[in-house]
PDB file of N, CA and C in Angstrom:
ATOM      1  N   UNK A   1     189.759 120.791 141.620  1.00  0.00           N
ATOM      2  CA  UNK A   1     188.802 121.660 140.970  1.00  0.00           C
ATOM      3  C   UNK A   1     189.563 122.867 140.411  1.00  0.00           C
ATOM      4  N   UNK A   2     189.104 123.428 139.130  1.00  0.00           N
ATOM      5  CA  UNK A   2     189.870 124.212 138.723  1.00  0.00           C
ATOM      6  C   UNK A   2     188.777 125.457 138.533  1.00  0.00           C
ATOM      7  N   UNK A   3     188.103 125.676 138.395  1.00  0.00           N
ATOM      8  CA  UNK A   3     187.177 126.419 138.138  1.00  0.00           C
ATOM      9  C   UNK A   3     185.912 126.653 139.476  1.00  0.00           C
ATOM     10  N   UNK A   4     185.810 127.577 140.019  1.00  0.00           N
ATOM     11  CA  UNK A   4     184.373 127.424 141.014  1.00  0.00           C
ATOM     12  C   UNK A   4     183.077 128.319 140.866  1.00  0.00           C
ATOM     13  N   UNK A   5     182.112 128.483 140.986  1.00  0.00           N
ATOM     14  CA  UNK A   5     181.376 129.288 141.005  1.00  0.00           C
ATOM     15  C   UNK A   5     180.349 129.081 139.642  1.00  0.00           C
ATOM     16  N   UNK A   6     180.400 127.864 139.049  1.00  0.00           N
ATOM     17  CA  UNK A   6     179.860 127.608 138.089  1.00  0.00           C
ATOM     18  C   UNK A   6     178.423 127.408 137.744  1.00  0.00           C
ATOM     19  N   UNK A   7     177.565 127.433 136.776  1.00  0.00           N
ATOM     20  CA  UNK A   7     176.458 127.470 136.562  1.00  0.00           C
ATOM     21  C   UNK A   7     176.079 125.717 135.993  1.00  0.00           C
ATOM     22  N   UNK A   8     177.511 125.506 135.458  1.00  0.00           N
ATOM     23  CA  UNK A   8     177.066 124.342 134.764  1.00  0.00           C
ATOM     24  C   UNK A   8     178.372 123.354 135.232  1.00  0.00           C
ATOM     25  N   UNK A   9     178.032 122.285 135.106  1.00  0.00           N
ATOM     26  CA  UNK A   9     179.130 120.941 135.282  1.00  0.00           C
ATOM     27  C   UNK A   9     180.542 120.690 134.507  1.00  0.00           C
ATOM     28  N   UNK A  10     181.381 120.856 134.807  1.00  0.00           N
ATOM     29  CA  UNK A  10     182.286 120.795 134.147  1.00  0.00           C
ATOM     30  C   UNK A  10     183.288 119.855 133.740  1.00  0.00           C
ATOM     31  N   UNK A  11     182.213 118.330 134.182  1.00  0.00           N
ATOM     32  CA  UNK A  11     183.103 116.876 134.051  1.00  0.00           C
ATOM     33  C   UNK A  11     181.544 116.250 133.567  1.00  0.00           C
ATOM     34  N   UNK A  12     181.586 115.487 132.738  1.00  0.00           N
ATOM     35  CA  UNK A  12     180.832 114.748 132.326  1.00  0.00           C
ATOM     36  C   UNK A  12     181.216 112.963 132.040  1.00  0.00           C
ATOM     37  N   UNK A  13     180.207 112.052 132.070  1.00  0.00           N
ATOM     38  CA  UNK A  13     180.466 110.895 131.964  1.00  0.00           C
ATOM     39  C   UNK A  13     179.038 110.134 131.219  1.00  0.00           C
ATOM     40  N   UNK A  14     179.075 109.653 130.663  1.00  0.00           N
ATOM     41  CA  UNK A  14     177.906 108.902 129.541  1.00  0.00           C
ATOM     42  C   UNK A  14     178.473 107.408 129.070  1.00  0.00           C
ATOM     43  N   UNK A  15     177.052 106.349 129.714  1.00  0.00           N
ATOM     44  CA  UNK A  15     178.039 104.930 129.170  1.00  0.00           C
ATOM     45  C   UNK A  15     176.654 104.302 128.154  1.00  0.00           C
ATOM     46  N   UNK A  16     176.865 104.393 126.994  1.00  0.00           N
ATOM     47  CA  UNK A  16     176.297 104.344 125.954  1.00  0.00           C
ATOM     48  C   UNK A  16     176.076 102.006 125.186  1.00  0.00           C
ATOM     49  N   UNK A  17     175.081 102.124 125.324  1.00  0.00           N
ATOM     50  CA  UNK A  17     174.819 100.285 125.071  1.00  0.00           C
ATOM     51  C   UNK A  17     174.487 100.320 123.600  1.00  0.00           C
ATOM     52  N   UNK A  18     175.033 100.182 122.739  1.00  0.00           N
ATOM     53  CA  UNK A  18     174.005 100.437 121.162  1.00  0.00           C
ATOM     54  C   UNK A  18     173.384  98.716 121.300  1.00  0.00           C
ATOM     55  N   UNK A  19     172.372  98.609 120.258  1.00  0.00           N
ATOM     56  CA  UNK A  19     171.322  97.565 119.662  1.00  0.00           C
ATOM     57  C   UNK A  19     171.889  96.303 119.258  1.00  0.00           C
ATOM     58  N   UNK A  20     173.416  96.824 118.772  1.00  0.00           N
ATOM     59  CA  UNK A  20     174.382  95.304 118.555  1.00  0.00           C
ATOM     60  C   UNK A  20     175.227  94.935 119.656  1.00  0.00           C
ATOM     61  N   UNK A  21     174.475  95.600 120.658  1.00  0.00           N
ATOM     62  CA  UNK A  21     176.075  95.077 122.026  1.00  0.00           C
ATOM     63  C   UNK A  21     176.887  96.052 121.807  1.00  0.00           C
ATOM     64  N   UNK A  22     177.303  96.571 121.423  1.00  0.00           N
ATOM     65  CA  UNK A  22     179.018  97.255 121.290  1.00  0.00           C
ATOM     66  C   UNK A  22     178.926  98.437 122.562  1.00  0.00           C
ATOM     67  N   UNK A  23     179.248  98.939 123.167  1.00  0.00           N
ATOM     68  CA  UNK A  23     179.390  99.772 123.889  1.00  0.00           C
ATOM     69  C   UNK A  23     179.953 101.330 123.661  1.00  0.00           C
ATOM     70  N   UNK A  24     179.746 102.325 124.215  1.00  0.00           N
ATOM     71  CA  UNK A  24     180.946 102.990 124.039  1.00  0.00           C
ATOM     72  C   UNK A  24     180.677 103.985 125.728  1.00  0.00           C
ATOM     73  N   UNK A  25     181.803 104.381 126.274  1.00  0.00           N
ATOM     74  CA  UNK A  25     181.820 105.591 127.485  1.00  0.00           C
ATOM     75  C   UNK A  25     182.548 106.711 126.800  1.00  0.00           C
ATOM     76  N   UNK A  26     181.652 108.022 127.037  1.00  0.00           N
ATOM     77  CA  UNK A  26     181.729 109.249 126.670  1.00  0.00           C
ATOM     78  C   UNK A  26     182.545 109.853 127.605  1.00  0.00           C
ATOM     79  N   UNK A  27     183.711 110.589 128.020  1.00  0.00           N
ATOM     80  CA  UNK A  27     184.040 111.539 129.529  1.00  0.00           C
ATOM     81  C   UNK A  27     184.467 112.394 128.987  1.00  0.00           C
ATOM     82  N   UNK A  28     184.130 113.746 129.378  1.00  0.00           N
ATOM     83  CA  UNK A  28     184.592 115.291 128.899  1.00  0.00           C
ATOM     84  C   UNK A  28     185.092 115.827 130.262  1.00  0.00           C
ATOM     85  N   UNK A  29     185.945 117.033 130.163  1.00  0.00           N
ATOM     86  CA  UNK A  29     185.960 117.813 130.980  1.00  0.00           C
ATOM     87  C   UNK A  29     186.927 118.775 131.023  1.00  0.00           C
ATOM     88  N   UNK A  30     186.640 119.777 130.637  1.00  0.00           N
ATOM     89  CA  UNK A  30     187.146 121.174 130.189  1.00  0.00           C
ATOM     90  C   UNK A  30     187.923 121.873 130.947  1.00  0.00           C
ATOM     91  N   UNK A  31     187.882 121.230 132.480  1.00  0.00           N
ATOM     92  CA  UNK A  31     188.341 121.815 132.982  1.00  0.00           C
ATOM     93  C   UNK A  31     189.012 121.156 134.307  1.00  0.00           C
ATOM     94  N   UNK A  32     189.602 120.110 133.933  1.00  0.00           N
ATOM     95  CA  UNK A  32     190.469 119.013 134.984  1.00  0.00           C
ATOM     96  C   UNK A  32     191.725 119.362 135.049  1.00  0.00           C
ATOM     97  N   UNK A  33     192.377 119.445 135.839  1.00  0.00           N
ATOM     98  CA  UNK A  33     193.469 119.475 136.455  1.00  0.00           C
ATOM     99  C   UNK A  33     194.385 118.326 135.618  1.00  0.00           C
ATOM    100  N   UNK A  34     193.792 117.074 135.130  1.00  0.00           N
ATOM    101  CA  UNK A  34     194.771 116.654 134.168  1.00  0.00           C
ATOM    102  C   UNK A  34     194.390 116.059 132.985  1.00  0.00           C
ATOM    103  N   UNK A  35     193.952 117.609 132.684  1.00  0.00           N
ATOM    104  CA  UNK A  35     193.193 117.322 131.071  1.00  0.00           C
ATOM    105  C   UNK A  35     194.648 116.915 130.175  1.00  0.00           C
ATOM    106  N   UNK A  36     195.794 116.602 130.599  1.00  0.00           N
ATOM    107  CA  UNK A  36     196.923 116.485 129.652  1.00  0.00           C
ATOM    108  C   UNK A  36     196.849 114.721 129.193  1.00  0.00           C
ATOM    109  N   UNK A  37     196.245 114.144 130.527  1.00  0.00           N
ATOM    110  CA  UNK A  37     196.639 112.700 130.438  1.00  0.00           C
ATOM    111  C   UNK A  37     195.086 112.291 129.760  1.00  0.00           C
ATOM    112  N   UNK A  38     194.077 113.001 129.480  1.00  0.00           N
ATOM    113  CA  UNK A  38     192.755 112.842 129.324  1.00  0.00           C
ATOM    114  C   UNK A  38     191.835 113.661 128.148  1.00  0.00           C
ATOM    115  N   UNK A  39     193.263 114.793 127.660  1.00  0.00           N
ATOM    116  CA  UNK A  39     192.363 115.300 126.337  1.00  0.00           C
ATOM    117  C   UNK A  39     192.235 114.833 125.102  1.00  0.00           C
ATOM    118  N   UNK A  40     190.957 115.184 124.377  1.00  0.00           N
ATOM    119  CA  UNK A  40     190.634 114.428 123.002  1.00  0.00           C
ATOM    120  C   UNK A  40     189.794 113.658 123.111  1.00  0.00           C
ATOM    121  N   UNK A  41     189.526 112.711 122.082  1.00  0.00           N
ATOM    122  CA  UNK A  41     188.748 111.986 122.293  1.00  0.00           C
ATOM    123  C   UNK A  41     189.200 110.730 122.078  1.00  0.00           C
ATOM    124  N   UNK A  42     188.897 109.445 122.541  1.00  0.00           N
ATOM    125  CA  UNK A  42     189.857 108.246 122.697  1.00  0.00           C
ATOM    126  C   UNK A  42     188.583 107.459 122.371  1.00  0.00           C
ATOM    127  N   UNK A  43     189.273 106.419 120.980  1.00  0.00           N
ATOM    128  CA  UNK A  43     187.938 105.674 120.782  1.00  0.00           C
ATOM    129  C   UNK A  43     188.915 103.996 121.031  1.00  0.00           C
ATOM    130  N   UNK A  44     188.859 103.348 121.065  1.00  0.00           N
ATOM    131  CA  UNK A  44     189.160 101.836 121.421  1.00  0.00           C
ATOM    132  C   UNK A  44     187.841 100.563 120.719  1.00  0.00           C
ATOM    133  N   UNK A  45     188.721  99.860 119.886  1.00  0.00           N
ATOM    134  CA  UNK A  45     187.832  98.907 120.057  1.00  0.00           C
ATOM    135  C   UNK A  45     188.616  97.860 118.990  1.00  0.00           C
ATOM    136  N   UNK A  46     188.016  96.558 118.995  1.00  0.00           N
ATOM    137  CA  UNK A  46     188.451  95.311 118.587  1.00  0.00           C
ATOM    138  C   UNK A  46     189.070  95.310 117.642  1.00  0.00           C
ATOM    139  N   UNK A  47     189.246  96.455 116.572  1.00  0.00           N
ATOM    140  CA  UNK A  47     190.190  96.526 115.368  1.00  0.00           C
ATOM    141  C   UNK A  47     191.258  97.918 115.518  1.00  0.00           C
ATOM    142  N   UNK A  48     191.420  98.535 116.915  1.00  0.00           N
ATOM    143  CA  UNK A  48     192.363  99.279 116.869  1.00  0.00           C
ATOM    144  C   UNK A  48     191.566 100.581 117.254  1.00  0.00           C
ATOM    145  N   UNK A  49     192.840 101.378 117.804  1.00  0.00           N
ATOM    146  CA  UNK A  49     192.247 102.440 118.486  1.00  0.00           C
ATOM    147  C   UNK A  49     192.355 103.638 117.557  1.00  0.00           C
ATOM    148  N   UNK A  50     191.749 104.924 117.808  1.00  0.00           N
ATOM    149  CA  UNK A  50     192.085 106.380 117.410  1.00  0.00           C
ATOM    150  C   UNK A  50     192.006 107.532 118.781  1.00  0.00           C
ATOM    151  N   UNK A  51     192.719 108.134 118.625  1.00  0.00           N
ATOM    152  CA  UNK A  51     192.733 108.864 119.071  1.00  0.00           C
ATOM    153  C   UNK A  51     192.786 110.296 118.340  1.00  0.00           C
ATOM    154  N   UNK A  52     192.054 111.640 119.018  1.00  0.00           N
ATOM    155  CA  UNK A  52     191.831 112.683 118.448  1.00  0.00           C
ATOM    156  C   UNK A  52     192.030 113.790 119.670  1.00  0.00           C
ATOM    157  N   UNK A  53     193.602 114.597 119.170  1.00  0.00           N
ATOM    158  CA  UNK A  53     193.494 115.276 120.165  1.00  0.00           C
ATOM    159  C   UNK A  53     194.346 116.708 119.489  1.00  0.00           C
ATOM    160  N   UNK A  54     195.328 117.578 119.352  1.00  0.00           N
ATOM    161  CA  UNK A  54     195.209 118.995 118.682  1.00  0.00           C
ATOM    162  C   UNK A  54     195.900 117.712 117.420  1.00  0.00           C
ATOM    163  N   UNK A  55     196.126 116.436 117.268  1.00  0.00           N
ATOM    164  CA  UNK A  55     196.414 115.826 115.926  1.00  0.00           C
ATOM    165  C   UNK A  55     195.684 114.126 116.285  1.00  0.00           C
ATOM    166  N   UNK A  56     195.809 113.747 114.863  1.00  0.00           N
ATOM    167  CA  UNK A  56     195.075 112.710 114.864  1.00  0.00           C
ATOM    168  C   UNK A  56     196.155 111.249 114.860  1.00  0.00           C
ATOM    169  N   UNK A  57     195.875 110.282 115.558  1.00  0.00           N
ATOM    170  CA  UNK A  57     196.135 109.204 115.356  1.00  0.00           C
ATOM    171  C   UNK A  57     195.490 107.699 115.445  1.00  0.00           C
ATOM    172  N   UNK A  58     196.266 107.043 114.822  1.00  0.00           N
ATOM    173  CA  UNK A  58     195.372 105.897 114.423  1.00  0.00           C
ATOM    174  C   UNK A  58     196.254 104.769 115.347  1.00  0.00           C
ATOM    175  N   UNK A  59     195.779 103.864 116.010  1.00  0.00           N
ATOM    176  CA  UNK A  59     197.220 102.781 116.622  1.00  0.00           C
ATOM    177  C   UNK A  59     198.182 103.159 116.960  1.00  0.00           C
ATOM    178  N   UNK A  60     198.070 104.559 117.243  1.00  0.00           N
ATOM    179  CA  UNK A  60     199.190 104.870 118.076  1.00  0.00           C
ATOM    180  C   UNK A  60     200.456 105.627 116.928  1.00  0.00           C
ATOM    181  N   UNK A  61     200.035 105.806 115.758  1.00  0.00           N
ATOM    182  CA  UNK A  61     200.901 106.597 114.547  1.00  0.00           C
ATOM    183  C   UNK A  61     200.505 107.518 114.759  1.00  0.00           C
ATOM    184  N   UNK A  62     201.087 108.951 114.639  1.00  0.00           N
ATOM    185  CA  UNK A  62     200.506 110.304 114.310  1.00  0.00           C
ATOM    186  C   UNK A  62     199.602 110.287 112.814  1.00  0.00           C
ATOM    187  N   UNK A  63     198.794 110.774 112.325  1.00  0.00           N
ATOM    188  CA  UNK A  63     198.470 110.745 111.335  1.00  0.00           C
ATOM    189  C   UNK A  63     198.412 112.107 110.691  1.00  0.00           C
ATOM    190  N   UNK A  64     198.530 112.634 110.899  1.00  0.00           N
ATOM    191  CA  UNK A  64     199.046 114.410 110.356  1.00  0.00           C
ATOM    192  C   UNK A  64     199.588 115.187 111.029  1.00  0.00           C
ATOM    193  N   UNK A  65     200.378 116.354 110.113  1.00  0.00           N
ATOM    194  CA  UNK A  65     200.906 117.220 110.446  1.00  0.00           C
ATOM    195  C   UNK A  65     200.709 118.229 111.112  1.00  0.00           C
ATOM    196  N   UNK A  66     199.794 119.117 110.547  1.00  0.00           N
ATOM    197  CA  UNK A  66     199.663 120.628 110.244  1.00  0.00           C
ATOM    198  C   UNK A  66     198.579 120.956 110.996  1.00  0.00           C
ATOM    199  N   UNK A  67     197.984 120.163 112.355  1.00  0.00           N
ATOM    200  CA  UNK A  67     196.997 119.953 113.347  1.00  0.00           C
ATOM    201  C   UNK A  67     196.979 120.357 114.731  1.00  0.00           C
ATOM    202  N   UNK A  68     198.343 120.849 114.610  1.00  0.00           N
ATOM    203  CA  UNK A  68     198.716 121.450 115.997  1.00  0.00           C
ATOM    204  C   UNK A  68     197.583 122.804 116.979  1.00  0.00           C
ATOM    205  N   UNK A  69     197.636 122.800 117.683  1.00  0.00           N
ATOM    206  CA  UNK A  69     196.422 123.372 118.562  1.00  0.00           C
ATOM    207  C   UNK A  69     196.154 125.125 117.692  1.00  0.00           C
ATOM    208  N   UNK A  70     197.128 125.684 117.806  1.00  0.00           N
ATOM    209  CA  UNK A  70     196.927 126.697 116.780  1.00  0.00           C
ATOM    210  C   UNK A  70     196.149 126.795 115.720  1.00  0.00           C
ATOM    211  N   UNK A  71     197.124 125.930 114.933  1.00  0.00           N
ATOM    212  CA  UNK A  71     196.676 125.775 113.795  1.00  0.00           C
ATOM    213  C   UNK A  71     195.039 124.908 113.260  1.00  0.00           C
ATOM    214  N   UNK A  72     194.475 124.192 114.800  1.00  0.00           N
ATOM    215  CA  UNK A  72     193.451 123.864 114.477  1.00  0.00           C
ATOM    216  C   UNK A  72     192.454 124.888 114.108  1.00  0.00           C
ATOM    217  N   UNK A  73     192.147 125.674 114.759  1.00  0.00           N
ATOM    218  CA  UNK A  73     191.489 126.818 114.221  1.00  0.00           C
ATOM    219  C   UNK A  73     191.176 127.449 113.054  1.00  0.00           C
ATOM    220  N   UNK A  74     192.557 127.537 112.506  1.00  0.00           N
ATOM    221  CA  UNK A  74     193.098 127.784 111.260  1.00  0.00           C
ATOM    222  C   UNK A  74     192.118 126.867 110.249  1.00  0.00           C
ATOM    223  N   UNK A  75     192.383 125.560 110.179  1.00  0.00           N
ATOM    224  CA  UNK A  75     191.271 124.663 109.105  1.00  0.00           C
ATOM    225  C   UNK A  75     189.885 124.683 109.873  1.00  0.00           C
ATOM    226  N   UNK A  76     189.799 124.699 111.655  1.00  0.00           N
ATOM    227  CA  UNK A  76     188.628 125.181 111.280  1.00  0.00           C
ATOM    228  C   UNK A  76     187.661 126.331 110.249  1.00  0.00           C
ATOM    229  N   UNK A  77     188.176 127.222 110.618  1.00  0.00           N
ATOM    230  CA  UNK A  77     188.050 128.231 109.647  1.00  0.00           C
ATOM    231  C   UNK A  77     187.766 127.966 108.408  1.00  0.00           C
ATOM    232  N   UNK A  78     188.965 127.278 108.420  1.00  0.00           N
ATOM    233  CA  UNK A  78     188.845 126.826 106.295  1.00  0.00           C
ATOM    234  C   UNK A  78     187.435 126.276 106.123  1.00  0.00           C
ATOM    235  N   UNK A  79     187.289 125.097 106.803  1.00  0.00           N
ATOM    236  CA  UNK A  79     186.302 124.663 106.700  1.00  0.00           C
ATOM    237  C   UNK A  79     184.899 125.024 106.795  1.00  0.00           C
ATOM    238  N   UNK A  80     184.489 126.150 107.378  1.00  0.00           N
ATOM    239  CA  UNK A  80     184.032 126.464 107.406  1.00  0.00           C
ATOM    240  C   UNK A  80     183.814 128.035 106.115  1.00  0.00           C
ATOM    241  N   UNK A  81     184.681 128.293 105.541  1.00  0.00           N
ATOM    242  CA  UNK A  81     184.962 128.753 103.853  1.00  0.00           C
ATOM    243  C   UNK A  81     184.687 128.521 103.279  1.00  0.00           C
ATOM    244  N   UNK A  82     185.042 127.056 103.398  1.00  0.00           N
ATOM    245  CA  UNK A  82     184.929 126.023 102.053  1.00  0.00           C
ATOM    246  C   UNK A  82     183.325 125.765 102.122  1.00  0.00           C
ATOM    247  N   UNK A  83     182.987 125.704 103.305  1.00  0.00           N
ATOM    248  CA  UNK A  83     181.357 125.350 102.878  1.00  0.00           C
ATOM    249  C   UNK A  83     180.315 126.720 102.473  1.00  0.00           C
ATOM    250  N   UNK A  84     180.683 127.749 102.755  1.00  0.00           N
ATOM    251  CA  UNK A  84     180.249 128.801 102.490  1.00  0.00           C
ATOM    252  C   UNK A  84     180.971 129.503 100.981  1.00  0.00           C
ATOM    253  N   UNK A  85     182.316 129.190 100.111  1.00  0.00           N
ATOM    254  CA  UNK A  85     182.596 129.784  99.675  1.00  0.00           C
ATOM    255  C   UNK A  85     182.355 128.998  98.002  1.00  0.00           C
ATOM    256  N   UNK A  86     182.766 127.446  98.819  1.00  0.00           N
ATOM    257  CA  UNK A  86     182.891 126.292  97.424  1.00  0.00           C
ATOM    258  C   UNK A  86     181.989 125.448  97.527  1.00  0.00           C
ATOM    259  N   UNK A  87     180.713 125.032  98.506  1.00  0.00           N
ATOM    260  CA  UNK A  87     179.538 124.285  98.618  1.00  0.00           C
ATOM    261  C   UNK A  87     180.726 122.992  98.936  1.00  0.00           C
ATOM    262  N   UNK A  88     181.617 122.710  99.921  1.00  0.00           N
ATOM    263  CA  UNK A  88     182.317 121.769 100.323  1.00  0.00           C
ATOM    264  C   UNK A  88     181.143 121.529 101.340  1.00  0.00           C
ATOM    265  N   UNK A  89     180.682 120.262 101.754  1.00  0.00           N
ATOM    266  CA  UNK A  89     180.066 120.266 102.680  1.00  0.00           C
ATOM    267  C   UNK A  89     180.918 119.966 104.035  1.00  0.00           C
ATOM    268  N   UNK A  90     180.410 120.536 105.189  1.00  0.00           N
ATOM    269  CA  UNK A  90     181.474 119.737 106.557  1.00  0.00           C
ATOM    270  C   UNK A  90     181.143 118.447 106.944  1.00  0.00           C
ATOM    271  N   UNK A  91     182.533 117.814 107.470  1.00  0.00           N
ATOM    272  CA  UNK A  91     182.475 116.597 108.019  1.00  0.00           C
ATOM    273  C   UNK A  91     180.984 116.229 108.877  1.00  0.00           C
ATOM    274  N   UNK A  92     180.642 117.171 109.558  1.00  0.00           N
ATOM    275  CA  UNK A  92     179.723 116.861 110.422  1.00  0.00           C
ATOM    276  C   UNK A  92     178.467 117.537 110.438  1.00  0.00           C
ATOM    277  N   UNK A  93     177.645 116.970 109.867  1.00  0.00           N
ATOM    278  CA  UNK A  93     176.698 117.695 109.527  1.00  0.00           C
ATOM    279  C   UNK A  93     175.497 118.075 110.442  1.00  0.00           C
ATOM    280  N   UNK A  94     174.403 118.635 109.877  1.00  0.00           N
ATOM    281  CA  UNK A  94     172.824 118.493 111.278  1.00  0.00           C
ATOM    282  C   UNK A  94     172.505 117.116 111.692  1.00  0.00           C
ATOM    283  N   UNK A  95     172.884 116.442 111.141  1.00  0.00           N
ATOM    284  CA  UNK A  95     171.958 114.717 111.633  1.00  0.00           C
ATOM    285  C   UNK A  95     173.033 114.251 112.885  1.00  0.00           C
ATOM    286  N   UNK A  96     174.364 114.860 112.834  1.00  0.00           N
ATOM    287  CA  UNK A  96     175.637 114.847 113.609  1.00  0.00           C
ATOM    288  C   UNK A  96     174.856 115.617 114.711  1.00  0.00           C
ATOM    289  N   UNK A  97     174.890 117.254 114.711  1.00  0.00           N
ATOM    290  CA  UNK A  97     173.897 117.731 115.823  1.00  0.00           C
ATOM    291  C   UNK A  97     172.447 117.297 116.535  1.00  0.00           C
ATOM    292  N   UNK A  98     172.230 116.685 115.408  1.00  0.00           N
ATOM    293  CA  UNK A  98     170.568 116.188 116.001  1.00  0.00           C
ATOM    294  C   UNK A  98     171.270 114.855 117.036  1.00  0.00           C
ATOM    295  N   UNK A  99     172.158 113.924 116.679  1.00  0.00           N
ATOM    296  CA  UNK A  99     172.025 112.612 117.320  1.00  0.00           C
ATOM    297  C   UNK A  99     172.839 113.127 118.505  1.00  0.00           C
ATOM    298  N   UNK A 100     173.919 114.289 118.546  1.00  0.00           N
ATOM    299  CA  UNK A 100     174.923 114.746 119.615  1.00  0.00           C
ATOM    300  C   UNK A 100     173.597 115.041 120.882  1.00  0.00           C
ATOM    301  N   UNK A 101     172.687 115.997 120.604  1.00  0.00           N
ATOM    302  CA  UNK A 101     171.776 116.604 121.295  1.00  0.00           C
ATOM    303  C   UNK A 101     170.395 115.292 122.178  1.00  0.00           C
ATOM    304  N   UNK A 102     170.420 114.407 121.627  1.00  0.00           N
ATOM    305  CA  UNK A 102     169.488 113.730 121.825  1.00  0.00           C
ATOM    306  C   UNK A 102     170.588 112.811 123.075  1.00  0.00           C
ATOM    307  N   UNK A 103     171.317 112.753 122.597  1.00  0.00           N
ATOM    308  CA  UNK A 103     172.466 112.016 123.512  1.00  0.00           C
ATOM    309  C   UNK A 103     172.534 112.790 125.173  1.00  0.00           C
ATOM    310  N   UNK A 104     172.688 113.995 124.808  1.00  0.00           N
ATOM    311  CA  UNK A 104     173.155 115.013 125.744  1.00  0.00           C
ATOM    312  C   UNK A 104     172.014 115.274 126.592  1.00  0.00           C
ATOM    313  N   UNK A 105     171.264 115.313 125.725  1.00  0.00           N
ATOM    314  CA  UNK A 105     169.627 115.564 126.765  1.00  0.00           C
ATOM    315  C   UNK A 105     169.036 114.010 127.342  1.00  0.00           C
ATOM    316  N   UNK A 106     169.312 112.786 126.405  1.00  0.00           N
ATOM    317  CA  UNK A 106     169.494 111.722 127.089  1.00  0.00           C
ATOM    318  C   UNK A 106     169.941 111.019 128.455  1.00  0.00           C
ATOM    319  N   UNK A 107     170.879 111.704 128.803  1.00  0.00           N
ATOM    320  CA  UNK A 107     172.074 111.682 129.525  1.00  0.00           C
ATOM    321  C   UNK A 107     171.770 112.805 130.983  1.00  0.00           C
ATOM    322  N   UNK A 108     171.040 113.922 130.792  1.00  0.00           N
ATOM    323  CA  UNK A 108     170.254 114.578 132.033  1.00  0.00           C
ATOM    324  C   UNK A 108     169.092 113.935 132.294  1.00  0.00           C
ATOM    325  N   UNK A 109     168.310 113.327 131.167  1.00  0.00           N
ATOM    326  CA  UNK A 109     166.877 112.758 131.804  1.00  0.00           C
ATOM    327  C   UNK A 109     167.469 111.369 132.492  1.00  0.00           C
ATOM    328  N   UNK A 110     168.520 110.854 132.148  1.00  0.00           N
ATOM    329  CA  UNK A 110     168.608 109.551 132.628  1.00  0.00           C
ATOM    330  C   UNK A 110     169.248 109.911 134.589  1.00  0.00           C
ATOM    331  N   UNK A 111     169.739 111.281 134.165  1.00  0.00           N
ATOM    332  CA  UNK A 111     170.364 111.316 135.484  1.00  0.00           C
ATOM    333  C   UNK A 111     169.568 111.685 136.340  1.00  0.00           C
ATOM    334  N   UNK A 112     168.704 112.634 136.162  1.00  0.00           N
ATOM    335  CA  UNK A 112     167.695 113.168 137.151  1.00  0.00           C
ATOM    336  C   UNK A 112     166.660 111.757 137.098  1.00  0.00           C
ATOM    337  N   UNK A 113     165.968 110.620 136.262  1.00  0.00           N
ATOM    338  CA  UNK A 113     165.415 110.010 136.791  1.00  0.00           C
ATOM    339  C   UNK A 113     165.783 108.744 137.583  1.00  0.00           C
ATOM    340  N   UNK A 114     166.923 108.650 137.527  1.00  0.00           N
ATOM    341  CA  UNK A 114     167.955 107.516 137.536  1.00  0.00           C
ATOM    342  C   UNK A 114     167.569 106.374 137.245  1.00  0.00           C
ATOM    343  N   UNK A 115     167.359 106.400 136.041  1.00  0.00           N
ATOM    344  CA  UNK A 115     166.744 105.354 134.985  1.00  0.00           C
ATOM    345  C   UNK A 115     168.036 105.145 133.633  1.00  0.00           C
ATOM    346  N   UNK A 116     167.811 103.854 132.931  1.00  0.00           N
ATOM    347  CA  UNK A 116     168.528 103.894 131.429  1.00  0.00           C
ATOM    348  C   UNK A 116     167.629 104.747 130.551  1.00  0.00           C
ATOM    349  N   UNK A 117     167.738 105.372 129.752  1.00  0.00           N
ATOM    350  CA  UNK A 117     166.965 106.104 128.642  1.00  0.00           C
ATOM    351  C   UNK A 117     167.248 105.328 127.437  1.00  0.00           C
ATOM    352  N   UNK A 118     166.513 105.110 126.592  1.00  0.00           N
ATOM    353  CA  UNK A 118     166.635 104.223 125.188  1.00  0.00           C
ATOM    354  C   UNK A 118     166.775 105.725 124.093  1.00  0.00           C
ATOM    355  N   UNK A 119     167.219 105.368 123.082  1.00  0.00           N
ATOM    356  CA  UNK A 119     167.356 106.341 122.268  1.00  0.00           C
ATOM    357  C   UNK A 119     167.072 106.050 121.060  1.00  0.00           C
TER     358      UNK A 119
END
C-alpha cells in the first residue's frame, strides 16, 4: 500500500463482455507499488497488441518520439489550444465521457449488488 487514509479506492478492476463476445479487463491504479511493470494502458487482442504509456506502441515498436512523460503535458496542452484556438476537435470527445462514466458507475452498481450490469 502506498497511500493510506483514503476516501476513495485506489486499485480498480472491470471485466467487460461486449454483444459480439470479445472481451476486454480494465485495471487502474495510481497508486501501486509497481505501477512500473503495470502503467498505461495495455490493449491485446487477435491482430496485435498496443500499448499506451508516457509513449505509444504498437507490437511492441515504439511509435513516437516526442511523448515522453514531460512532454506529455506539453501536447496535452496543445491540444487542448488547438481546440479552443483552431476549432481542431479532440481525440476524445463527450460521447467518449458519456460511455467512460456509464462504465464507471456500471462497475459500482455491479459491485455493491453483486450482480453483471448490462450496458
Amino acid at each position: 500500500m502506498v497511500l493510506e487514509n483514503m476516501e476513495c479506492e485506489d486499485t480498480a478492476q472491470v471485466s467487460l463482455l461486449y454483444s459480439d463476445g470479445s472481451m476486454a479487463v480494465i485495471m487502474q491504479s495510481w497508486t501501486s507499488d509497481h505501477a512500473g511493470m503495470i502503467n498505461g494502458i495495455r490493449i491485446f487482442g487477435t491482430e496485435g497488441s498496443l500499448v499506451i504509456t508516457d509513449d505509444l506502441y504498437f507490437n511492441d515498436q515504439k511509435m513516437n518520439l516526442e511523448a515522453d512523460y514531460l512532454n506529455s503535458f506539453v501536447l496535452q496542452a496543445k491540444a487542448f489550444s488547438d481546440f479552443i484556438l483552431k476549432d481542431i476537435p479532440p481525440v476524445s470527445g463527450l460521447d467518449d465521457v458519456r460511455d467512460t462514466l456509464r462504465i464507471t458507475f456500471g462497475a459500482y452498481e455491479s459491485a455493491e449488488k453483486d450482480v453483471v450490469i448490462a450496458l
